[in-house]
N, C-alpha and C. Protein backbone atom coordinates (compact mmCIF):
# COMPACT_ATOMS: atom_id res chain seq x y z
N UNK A 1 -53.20 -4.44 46.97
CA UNK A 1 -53.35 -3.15 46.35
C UNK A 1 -52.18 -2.95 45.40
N UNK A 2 -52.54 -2.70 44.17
CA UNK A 2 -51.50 -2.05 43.22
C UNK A 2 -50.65 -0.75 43.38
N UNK A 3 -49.29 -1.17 43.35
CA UNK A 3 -48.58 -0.04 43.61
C UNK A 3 -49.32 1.37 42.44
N UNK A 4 -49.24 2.56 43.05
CA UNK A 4 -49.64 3.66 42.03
C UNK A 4 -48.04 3.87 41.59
N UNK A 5 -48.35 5.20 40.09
CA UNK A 5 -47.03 6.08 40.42
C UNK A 5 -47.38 7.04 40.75
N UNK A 6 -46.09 7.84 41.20
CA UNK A 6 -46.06 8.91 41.90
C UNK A 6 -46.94 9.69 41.05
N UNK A 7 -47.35 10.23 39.91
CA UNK A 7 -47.94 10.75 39.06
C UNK A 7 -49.38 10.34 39.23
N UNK A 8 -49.25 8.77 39.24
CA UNK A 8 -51.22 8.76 39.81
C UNK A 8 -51.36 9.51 40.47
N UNK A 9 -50.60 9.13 41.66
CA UNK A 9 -50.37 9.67 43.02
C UNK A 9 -50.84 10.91 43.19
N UNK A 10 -50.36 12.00 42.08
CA UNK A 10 -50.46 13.33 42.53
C UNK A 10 -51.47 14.06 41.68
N UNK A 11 -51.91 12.96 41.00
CA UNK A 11 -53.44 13.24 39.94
C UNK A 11 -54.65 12.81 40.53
N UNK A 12 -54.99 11.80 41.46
CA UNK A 12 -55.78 11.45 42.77
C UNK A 12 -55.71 12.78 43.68
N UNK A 13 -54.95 13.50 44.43
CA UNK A 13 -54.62 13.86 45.61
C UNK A 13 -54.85 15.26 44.52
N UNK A 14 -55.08 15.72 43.65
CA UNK A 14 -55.67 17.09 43.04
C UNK A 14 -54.29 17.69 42.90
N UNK A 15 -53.15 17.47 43.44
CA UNK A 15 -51.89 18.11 43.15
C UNK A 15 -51.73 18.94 41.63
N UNK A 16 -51.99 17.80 40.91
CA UNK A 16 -51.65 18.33 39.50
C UNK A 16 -52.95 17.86 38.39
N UNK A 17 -52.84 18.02 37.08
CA UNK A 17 -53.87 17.87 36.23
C UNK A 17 -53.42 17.31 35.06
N UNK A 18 -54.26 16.64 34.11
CA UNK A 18 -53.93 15.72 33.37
C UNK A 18 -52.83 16.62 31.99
N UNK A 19 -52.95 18.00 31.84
CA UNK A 19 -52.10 18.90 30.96
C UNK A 19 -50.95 18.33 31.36
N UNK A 20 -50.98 18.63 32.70
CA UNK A 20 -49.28 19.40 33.35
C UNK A 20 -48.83 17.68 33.62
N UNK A 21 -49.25 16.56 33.34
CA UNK A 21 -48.70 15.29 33.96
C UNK A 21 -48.19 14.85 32.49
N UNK A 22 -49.18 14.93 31.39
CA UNK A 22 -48.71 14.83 29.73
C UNK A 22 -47.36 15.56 29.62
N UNK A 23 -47.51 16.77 30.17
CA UNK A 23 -46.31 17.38 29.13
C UNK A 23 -45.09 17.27 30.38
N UNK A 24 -44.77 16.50 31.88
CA UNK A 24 -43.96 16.19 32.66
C UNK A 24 -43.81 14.77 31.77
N UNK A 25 -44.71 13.70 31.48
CA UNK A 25 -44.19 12.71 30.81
C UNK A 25 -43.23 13.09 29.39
N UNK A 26 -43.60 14.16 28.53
CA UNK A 26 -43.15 14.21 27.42
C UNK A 26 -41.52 15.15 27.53
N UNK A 27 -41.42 15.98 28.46
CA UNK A 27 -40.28 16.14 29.01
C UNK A 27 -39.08 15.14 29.42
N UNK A 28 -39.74 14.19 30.29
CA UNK A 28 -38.93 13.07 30.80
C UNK A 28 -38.56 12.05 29.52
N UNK A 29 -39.60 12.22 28.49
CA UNK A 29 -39.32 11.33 26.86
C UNK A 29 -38.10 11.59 26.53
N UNK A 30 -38.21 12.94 26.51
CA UNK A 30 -36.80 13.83 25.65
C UNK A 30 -35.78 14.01 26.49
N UNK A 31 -35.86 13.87 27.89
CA UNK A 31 -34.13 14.24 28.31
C UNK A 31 -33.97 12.68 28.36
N UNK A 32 -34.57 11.11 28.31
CA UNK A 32 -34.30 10.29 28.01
C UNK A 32 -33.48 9.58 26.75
N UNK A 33 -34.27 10.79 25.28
CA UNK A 33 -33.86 10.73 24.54
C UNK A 33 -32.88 11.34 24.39
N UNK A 34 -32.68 12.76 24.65
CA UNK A 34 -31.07 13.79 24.65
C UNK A 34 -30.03 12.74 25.40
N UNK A 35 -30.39 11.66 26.81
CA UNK A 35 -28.94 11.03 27.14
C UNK A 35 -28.85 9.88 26.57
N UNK A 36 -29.52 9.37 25.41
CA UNK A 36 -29.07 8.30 24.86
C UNK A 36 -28.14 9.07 23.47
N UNK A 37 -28.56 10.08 23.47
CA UNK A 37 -28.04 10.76 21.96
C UNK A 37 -26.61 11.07 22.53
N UNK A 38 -26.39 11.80 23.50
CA UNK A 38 -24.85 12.46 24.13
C UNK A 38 -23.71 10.89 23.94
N UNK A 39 -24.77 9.76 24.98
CA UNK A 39 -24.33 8.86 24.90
C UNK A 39 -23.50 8.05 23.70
N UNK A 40 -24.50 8.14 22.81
CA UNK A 40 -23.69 7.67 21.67
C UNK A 40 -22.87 8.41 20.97
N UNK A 41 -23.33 9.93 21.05
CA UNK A 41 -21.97 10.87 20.32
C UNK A 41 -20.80 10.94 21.49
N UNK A 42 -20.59 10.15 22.63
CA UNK A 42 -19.80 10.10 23.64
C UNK A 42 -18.85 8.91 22.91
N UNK A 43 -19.74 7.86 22.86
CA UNK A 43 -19.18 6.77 22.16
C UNK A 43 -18.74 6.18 20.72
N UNK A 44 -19.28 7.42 19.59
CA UNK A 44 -18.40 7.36 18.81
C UNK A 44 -17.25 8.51 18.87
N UNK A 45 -17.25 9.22 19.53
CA UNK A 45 -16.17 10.14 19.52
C UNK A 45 -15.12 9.43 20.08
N UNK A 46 -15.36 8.47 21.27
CA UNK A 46 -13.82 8.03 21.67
C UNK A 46 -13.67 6.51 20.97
N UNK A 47 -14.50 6.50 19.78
CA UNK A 47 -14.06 5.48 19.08
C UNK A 47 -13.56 5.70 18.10
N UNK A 48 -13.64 7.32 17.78
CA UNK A 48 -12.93 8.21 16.48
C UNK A 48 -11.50 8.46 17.47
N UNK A 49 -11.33 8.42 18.22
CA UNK A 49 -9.91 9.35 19.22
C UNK A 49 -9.00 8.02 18.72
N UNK A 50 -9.68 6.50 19.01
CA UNK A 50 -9.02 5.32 19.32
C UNK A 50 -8.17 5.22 17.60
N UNK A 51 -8.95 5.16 17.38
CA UNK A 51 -8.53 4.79 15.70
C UNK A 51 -7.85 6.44 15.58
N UNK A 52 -8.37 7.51 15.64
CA UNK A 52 -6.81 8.61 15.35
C UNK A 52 -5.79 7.98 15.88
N UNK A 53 -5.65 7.50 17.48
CA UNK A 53 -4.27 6.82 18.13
C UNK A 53 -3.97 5.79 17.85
N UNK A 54 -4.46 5.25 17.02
CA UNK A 54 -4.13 3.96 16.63
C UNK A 54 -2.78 4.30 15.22
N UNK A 55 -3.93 5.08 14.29
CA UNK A 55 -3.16 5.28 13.22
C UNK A 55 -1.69 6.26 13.76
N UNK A 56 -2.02 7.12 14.57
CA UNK A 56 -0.83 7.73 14.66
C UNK A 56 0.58 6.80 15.10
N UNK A 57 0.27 6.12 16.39
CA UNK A 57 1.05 4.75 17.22
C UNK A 57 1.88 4.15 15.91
N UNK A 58 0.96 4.03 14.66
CA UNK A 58 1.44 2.93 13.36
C UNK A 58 2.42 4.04 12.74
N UNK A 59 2.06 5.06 12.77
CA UNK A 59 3.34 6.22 12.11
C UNK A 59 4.41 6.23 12.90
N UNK A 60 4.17 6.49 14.39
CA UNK A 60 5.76 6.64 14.56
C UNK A 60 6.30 5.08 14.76
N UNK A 61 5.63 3.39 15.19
CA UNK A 61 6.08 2.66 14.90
C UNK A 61 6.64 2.79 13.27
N UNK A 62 6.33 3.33 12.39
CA UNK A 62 7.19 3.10 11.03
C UNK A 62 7.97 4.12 10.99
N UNK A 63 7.71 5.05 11.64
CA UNK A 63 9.03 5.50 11.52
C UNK A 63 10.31 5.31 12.11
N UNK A 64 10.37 4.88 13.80
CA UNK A 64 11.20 4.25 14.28
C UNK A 64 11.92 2.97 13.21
N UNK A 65 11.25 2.23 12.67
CA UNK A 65 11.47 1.08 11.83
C UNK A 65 12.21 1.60 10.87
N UNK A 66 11.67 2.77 9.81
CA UNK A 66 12.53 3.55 8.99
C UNK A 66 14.15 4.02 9.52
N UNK A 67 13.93 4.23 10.87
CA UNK A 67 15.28 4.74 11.88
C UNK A 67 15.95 3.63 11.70
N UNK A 68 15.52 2.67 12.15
CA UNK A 68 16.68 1.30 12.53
C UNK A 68 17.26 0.55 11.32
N UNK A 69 16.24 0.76 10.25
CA UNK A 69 16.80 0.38 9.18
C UNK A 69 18.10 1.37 8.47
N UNK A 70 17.57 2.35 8.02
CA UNK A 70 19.00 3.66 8.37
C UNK A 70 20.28 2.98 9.62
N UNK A 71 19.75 3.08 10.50
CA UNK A 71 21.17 2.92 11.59
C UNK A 71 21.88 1.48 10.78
N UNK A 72 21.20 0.10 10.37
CA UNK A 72 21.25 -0.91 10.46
C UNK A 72 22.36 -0.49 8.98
N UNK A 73 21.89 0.37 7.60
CA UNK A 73 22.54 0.59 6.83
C UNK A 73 24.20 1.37 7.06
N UNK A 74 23.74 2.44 7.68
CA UNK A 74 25.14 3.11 8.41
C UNK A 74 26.07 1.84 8.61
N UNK A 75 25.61 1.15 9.65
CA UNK A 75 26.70 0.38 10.37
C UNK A 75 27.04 -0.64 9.35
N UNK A 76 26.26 -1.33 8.59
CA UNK A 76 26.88 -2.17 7.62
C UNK A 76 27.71 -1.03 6.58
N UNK A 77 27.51 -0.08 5.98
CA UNK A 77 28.77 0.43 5.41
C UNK A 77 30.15 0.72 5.91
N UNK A 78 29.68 1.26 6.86
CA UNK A 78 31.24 1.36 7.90
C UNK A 78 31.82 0.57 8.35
N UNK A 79 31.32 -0.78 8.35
CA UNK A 79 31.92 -1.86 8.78
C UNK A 79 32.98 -2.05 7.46
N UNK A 80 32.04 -1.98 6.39
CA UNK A 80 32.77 -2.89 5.42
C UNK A 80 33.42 -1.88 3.94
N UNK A 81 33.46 -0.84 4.52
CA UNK A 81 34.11 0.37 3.32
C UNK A 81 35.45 -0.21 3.09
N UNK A 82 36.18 -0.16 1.92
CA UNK A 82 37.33 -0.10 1.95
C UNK A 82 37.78 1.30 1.51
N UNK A 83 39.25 1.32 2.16
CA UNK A 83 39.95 2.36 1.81
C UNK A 83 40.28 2.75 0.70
N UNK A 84 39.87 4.04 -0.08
CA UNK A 84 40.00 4.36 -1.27
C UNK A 84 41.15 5.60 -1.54
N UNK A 85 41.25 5.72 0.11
CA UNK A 85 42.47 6.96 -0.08
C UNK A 85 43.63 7.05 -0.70
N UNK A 86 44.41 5.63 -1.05
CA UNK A 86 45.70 5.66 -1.64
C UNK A 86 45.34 4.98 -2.93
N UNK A 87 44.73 5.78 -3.83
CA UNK A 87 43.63 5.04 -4.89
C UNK A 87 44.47 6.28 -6.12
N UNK A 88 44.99 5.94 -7.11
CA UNK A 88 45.61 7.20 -8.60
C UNK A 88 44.77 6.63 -9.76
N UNK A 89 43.61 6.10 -9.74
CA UNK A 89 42.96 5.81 -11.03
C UNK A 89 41.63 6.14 -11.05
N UNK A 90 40.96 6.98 -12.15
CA UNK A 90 39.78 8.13 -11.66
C UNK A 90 38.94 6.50 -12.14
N UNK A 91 37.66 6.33 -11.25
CA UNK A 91 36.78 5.01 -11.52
C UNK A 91 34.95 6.23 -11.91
N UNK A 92 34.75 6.30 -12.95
CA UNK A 92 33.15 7.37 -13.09
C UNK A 92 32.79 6.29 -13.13
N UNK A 93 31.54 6.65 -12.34
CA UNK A 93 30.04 6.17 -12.42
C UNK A 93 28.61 6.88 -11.82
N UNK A 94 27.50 6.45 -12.63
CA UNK A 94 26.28 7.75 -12.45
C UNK A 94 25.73 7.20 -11.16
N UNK A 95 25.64 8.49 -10.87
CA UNK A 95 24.48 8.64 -9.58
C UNK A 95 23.35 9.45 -9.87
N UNK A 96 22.04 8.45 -10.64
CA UNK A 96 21.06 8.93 -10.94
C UNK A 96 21.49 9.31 -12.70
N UNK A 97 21.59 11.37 -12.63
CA UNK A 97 21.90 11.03 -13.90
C UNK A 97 23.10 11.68 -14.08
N UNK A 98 23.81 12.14 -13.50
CA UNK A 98 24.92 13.13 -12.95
C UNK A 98 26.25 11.66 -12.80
N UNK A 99 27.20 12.22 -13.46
CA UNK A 99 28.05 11.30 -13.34
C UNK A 99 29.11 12.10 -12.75
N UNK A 100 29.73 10.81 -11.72
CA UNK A 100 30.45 10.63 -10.59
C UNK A 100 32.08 10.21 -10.71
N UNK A 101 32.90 10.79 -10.00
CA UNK A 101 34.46 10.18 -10.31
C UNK A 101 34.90 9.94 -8.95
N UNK A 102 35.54 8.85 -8.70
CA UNK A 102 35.63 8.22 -7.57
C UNK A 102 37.61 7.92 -7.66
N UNK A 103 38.54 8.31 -6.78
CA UNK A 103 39.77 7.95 -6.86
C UNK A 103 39.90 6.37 -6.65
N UNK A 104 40.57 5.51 -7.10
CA UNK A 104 40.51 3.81 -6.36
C UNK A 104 41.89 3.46 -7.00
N UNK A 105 42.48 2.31 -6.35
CA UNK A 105 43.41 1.69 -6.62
C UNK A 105 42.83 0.73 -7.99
N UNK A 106 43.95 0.05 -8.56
CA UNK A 106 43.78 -1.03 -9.75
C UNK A 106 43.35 -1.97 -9.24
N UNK A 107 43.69 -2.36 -8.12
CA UNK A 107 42.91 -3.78 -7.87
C UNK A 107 41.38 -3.50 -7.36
N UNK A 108 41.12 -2.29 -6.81
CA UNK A 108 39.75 -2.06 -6.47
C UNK A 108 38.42 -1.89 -8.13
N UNK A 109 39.48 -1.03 -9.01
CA UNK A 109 38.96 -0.68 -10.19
C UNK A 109 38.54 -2.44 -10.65
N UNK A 110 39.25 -3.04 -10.74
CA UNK A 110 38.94 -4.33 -11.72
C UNK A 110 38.32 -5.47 -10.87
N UNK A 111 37.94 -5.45 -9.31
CA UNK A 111 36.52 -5.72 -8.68
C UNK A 111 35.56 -4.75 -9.13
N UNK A 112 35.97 -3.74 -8.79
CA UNK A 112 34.48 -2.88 -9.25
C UNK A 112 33.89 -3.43 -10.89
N UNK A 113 34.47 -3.23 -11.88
CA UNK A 113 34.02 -3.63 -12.91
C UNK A 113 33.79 -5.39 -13.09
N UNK A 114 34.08 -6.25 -12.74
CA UNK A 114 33.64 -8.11 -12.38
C UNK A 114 32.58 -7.77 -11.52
N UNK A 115 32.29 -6.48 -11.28
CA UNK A 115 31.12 -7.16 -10.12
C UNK A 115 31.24 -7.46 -8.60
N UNK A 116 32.45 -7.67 -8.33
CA UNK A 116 33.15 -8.13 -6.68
C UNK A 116 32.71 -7.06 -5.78
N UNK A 117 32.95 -5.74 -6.46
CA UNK A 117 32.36 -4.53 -5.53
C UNK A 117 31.76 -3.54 -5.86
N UNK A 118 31.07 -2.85 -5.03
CA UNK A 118 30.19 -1.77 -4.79
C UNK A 118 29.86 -0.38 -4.85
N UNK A 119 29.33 0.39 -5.31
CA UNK A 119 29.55 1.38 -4.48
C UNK A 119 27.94 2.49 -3.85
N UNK A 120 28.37 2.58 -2.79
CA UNK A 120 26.82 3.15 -2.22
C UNK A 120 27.21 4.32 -1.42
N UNK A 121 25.67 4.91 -1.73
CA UNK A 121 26.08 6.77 -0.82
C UNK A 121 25.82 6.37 0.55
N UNK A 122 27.00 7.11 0.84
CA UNK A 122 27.28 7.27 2.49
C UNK A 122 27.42 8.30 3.03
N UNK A 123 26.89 8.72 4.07
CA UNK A 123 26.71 10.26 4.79
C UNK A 123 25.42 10.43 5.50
N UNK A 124 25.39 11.96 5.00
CA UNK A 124 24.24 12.75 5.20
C UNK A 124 23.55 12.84 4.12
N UNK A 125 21.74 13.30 3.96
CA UNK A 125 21.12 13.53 2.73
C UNK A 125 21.82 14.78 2.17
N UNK A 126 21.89 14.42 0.81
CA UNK A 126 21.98 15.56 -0.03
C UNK A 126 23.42 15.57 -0.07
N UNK A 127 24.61 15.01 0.47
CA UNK A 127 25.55 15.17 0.30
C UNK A 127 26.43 14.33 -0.58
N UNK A 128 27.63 14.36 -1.24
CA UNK A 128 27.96 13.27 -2.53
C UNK A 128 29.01 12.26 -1.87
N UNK A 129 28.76 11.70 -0.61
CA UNK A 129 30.18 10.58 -0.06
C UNK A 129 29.73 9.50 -1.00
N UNK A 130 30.15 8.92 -1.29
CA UNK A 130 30.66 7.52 -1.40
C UNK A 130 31.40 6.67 -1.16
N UNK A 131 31.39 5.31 -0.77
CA UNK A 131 32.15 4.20 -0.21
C UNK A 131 31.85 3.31 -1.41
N UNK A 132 33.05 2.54 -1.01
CA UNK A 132 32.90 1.48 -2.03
C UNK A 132 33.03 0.35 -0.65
N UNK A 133 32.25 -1.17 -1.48
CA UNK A 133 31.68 -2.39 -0.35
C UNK A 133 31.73 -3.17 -1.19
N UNK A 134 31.91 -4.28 -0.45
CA UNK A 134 31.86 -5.95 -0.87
C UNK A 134 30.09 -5.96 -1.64
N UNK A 135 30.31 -6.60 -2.88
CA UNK A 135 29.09 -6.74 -3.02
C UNK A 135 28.04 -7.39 -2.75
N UNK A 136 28.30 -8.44 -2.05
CA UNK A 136 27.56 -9.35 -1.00
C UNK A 136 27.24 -8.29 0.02
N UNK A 137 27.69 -7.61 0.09
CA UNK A 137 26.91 -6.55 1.81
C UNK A 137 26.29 -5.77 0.97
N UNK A 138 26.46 -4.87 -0.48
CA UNK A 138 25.63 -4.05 -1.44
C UNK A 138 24.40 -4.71 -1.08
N UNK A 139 24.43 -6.61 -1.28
CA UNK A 139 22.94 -6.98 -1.55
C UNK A 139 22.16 -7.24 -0.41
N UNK A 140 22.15 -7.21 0.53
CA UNK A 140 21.96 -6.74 2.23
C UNK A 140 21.72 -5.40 2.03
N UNK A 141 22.02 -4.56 2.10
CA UNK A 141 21.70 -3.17 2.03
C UNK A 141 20.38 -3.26 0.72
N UNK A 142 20.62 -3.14 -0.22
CA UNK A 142 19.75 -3.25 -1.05
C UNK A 142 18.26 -4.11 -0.97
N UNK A 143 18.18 -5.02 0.16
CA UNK A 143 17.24 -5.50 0.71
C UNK A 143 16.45 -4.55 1.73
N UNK A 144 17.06 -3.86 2.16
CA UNK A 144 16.87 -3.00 3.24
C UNK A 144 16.20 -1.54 2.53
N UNK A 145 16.95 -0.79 1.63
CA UNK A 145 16.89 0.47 1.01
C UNK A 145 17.88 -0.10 -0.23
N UNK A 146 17.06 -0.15 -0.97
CA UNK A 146 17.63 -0.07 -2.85
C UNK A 146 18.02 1.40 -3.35
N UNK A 147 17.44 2.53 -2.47
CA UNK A 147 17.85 3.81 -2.89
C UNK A 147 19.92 4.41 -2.84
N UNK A 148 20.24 3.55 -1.56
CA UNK A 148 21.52 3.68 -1.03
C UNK A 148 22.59 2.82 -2.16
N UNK A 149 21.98 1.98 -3.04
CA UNK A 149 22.90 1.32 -4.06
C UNK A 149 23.18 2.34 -4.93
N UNK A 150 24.73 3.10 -5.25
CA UNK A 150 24.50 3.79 -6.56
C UNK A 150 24.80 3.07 -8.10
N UNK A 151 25.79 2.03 -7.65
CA UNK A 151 26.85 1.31 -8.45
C UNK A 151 26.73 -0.17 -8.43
N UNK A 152 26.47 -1.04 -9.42
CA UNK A 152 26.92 -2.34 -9.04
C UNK A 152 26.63 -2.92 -10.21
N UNK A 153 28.27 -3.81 -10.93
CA UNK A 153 27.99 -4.32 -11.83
C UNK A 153 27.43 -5.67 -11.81
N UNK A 154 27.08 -6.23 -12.98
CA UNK A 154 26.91 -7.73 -12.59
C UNK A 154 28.06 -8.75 -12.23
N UNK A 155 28.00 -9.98 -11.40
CA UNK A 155 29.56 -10.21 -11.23
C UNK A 155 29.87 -11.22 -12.24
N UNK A 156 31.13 -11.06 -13.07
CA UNK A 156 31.60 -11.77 -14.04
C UNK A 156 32.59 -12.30 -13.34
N UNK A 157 32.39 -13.89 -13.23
CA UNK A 157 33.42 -14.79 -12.89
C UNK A 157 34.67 -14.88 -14.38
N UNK A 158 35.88 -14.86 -13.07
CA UNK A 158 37.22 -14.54 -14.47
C UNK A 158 37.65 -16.05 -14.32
N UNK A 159 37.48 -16.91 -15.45
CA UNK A 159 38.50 -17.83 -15.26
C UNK A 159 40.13 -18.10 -15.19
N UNK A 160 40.45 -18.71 -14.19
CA UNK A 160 41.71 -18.89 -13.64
C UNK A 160 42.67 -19.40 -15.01
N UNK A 161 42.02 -20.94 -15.67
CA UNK A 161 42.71 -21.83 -16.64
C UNK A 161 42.42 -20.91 -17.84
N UNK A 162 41.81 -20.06 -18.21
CA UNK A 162 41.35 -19.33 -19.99
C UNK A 162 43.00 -19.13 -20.30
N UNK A 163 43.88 -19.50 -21.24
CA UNK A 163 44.67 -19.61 -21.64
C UNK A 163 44.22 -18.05 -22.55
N UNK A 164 43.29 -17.83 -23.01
CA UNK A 164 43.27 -16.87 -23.68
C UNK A 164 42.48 -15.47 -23.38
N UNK A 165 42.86 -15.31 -22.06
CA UNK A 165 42.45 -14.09 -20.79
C UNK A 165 42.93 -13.25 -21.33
N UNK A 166 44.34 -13.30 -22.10
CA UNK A 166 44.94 -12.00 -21.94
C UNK A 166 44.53 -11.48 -23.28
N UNK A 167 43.86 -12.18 -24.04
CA UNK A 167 43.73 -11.41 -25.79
C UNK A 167 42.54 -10.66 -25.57
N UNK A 168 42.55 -10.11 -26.13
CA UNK A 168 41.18 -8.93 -26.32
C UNK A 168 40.75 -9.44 -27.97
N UNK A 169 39.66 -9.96 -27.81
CA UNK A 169 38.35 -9.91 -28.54
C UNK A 169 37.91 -8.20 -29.44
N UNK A 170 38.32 -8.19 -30.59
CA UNK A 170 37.97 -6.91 -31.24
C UNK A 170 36.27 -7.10 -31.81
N UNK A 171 35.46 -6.16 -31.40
CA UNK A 171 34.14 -5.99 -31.69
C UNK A 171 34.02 -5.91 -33.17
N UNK A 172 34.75 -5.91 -33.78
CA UNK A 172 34.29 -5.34 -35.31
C UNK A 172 34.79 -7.13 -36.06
N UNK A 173 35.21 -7.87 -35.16
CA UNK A 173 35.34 -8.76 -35.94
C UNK A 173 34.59 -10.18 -36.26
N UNK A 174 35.05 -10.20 -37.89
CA UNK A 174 33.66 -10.77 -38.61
C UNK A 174 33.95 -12.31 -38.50
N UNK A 175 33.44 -13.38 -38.46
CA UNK A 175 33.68 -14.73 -38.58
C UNK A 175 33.04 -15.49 -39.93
């Protein structure tokens, strides 16, 4: 004997009638269909949550990264500032478009201009410190944040043997 369903079942036995068994099937259609629909707006919603947390996770990973690079800059300037405090010769140079006067000694002034050294903002935002640095650590920093370079010439090697170091070359003159 073939299993019935319960619905034969209760259409044999006079229970119910062929109206009321149609529109119990067409009921059971639709809350079949309403939990496949929840279902999937279940499942793209926490596949919209994943990717919001995803992208957010990637912000504060870059920003932490932005942090360490900052700390990583701090500590390489402070390592390698030299002292400019016992410095009687005014050294200008622009920051941006605003030009800058910096106190330095003679021997710091005539690295700074060969190129030997540096100078980059140090502090807080918005505030005008400056340090002056080896320019080999300028170009380390400048790998890191190019914004923190304010100063840096190109470096002109001085020859030791030029017998004729000490003459000055006049611009106006004709050959």
């Amino acid at each position: 004997m073939a299993q019935m369903s319960l619905q034969e079942q209760l259409l044999q036995a006079g229970l119910t009638n062929e109206k009321k068994a149609k529109k119990a099937k067409k009921a059971s259609k639709k809350t079949r269909d309403l939990k496949r629909e929840v279902k999937a707006a279940t499942e793209e919603k926490r596949l919209a949550q994943l990717a919001k947390d995803k992208e957010l996770n990637e912000q504060i990973k870059q920003q932490a990264q932005a942090k360490a690079i900052q700390a990583q800059i701090k500590q390489l300037i402070e390592m390698n500032m030299l002292d400019t405090s016992h410095g009687n010769i005014a050294y200008n140079f622009t920051d941006g478009t605003a030009v800058k006067k910096l106190t330095v000694s003679d021997k710091i002034q005539r690295q700074l201009a060969n190129g030997l050294l540096s100078i980059v903002r140090f502090g807080e935002t918005g505030t005008d410190d400056y340090a002056v640095i080896p320019s080999v650590v300028a170009e380390k920093i400048a790998l890191r944040d190019d914004s923190v370079l304010v100063s840096q010439n190109e470096i002109q090697e001085v020859e030791e043997d030029d017998p004729y170091a000490d003459y000055v070359i006049p611009d106006d003159l004709m050959w």
